[in-house]
PDB file of N, CA and C in Angstrom:
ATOM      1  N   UNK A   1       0.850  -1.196   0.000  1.00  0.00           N
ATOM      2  CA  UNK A   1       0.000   0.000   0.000  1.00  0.00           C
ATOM      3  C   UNK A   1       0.886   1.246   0.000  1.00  0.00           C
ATOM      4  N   UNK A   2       0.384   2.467  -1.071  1.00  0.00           N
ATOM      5  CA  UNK A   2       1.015   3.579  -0.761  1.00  0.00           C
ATOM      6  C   UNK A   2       0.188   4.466   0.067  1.00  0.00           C
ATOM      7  N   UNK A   3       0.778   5.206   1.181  1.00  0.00           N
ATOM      8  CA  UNK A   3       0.118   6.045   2.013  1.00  0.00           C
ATOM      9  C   UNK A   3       0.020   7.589   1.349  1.00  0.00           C
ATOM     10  N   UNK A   4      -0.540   8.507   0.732  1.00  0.00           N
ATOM     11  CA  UNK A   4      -0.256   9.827   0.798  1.00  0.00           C
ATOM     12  C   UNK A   4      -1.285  10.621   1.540  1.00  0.00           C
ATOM     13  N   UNK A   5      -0.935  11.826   2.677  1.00  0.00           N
ATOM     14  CA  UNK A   5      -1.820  12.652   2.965  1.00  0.00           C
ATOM     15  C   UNK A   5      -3.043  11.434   3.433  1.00  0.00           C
ATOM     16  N   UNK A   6      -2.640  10.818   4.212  1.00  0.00           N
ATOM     17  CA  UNK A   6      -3.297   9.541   5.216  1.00  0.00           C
ATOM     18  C   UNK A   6      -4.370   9.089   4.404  1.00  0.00           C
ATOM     19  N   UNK A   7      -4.218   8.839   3.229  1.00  0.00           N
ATOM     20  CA  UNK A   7      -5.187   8.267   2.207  1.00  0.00           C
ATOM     21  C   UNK A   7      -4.233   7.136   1.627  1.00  0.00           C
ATOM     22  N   UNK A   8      -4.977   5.681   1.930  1.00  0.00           N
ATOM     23  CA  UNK A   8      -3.770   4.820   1.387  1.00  0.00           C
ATOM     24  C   UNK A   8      -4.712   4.405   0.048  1.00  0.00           C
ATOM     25  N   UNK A   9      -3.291   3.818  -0.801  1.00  0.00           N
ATOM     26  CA  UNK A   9      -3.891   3.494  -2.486  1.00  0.00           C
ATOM     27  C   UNK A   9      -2.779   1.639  -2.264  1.00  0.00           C
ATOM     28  N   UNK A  10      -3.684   0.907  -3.045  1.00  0.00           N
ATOM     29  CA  UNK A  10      -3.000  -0.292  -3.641  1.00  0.00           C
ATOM     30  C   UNK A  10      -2.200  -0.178  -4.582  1.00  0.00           C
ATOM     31  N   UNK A  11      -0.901  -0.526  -4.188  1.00  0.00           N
ATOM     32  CA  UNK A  11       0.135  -0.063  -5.401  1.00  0.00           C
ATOM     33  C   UNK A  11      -0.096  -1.059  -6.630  1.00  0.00           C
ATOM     34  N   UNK A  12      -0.168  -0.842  -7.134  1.00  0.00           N
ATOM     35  CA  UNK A  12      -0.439  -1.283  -8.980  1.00  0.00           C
ATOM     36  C   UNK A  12       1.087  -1.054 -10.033  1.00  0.00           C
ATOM     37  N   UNK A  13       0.625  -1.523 -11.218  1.00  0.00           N
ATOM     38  CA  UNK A  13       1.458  -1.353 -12.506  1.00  0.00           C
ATOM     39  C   UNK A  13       0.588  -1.482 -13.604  1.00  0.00           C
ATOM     40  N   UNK A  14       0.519  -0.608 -14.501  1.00  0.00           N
ATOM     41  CA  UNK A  14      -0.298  -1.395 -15.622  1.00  0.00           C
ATOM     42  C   UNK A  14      -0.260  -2.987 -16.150  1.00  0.00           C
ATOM     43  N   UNK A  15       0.698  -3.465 -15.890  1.00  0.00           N
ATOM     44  CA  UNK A  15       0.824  -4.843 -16.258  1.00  0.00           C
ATOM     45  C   UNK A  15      -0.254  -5.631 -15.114  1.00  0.00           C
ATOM     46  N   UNK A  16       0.041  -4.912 -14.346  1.00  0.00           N
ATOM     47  CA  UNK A  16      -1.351  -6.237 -13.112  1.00  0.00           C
ATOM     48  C   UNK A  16      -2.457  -5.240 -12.841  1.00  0.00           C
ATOM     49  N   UNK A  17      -3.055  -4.125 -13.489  1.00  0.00           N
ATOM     50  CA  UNK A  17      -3.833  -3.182 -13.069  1.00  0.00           C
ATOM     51  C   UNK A  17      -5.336  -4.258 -12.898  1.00  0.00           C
ATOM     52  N   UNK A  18      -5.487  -4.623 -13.222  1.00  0.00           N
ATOM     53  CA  UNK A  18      -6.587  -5.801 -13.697  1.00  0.00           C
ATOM     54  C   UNK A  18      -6.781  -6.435 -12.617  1.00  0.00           C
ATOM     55  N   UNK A  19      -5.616  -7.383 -12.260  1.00  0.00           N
ATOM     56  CA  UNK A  19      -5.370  -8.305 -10.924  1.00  0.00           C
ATOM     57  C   UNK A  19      -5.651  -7.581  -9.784  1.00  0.00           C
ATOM     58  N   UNK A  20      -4.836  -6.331  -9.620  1.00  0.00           N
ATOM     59  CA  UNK A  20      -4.750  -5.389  -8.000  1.00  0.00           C
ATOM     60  C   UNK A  20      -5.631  -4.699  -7.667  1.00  0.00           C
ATOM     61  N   UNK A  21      -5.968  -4.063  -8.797  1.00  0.00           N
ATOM     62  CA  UNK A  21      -7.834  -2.819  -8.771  1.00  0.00           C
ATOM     63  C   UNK A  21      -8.811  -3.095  -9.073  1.00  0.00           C
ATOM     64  N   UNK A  22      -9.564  -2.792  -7.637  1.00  0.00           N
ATOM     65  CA  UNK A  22     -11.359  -3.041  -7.461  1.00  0.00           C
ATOM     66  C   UNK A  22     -11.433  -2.610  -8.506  1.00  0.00           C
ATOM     67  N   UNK A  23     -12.913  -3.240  -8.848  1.00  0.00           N
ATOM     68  CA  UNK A  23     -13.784  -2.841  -9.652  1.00  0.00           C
ATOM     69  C   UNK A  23     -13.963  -1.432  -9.953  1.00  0.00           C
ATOM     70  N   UNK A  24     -13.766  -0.981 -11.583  1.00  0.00           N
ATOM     71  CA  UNK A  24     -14.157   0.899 -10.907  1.00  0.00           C
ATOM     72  C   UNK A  24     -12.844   1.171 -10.780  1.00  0.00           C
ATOM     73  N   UNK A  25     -11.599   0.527 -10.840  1.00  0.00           N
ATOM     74  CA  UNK A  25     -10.406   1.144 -10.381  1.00  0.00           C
ATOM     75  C   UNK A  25      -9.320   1.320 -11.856  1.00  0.00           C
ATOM     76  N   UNK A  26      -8.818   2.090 -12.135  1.00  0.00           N
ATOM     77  CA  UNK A  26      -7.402   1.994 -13.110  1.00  0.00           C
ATOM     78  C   UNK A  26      -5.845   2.052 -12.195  1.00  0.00           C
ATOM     79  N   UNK A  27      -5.340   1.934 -12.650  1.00  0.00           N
ATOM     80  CA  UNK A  27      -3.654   2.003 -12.061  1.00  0.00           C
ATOM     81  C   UNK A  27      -3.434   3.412 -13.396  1.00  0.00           C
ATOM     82  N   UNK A  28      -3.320   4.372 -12.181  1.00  0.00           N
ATOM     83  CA  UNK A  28      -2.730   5.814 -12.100  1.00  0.00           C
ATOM     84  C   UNK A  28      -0.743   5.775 -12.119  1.00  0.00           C
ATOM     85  N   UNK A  29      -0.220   5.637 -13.362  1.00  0.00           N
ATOM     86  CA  UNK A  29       0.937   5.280 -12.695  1.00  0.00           C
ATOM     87  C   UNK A  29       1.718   7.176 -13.130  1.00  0.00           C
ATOM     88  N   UNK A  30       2.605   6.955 -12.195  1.00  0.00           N
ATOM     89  CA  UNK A  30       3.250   8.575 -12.642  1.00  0.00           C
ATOM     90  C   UNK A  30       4.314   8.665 -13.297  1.00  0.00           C
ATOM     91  N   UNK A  31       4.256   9.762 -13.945  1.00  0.00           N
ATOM     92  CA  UNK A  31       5.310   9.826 -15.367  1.00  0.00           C
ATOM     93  C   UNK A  31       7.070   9.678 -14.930  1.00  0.00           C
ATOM     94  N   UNK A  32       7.203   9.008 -15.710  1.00  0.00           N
ATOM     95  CA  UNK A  32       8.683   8.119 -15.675  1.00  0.00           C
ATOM     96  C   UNK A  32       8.869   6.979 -14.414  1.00  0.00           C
ATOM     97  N   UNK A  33       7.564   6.605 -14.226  1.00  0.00           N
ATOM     98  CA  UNK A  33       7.621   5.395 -13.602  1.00  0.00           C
ATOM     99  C   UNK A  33       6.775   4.379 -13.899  1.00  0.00           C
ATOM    100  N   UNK A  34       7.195   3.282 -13.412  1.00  0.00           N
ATOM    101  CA  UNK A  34       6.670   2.185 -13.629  1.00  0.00           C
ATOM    102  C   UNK A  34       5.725   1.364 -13.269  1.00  0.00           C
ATOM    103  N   UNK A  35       5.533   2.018 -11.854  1.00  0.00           N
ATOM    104  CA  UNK A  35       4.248   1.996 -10.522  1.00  0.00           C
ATOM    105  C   UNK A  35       3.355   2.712 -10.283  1.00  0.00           C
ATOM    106  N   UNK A  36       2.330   2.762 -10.022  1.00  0.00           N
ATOM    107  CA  UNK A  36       1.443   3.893  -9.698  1.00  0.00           C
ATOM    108  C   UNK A  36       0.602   3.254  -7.842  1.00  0.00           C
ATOM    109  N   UNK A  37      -0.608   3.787  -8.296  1.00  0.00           N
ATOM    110  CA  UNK A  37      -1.434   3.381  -7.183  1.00  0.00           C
ATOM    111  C   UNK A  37      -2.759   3.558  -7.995  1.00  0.00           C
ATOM    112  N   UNK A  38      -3.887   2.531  -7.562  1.00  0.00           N
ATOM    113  CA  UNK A  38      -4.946   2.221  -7.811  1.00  0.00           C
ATOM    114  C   UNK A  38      -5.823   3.407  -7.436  1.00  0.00           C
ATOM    115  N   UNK A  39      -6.875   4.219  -8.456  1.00  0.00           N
ATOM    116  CA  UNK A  39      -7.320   5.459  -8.523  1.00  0.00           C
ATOM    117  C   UNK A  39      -8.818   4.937  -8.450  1.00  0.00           C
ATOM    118  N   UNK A  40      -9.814   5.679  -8.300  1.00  0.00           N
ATOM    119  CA  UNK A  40     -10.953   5.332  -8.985  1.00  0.00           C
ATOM    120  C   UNK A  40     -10.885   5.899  -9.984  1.00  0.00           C
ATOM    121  N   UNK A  41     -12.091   5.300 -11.632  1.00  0.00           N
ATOM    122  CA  UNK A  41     -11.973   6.480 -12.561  1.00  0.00           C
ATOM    123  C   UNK A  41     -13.000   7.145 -12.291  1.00  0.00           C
ATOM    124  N   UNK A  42     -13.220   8.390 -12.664  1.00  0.00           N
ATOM    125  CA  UNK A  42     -14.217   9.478 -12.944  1.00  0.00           C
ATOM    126  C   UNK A  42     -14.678   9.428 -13.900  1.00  0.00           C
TER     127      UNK A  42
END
């Protein structure tokens, strides 16, 4: 889990975004990396 601003996210990758994120969820990953954290979409 990543913690930011006491809001934790399931760390993800696009390669397992599927596997790691609820339903309703994408993997948010940030630019020049390889990891993100599980977002809801809007």
């Amino acid at each position: 889990m990543a913690c930011y601003a006491k809001r934790c996210r399931q760390l993800c990758s696009k390669q397992n975004e599927a596997r790691v994120c609820a339903s309703g969820e994408s993997c948010h990953v940030e630019p020049g990396t390889t990891s993100g954290v599980c977002q809801l979409d809007f």
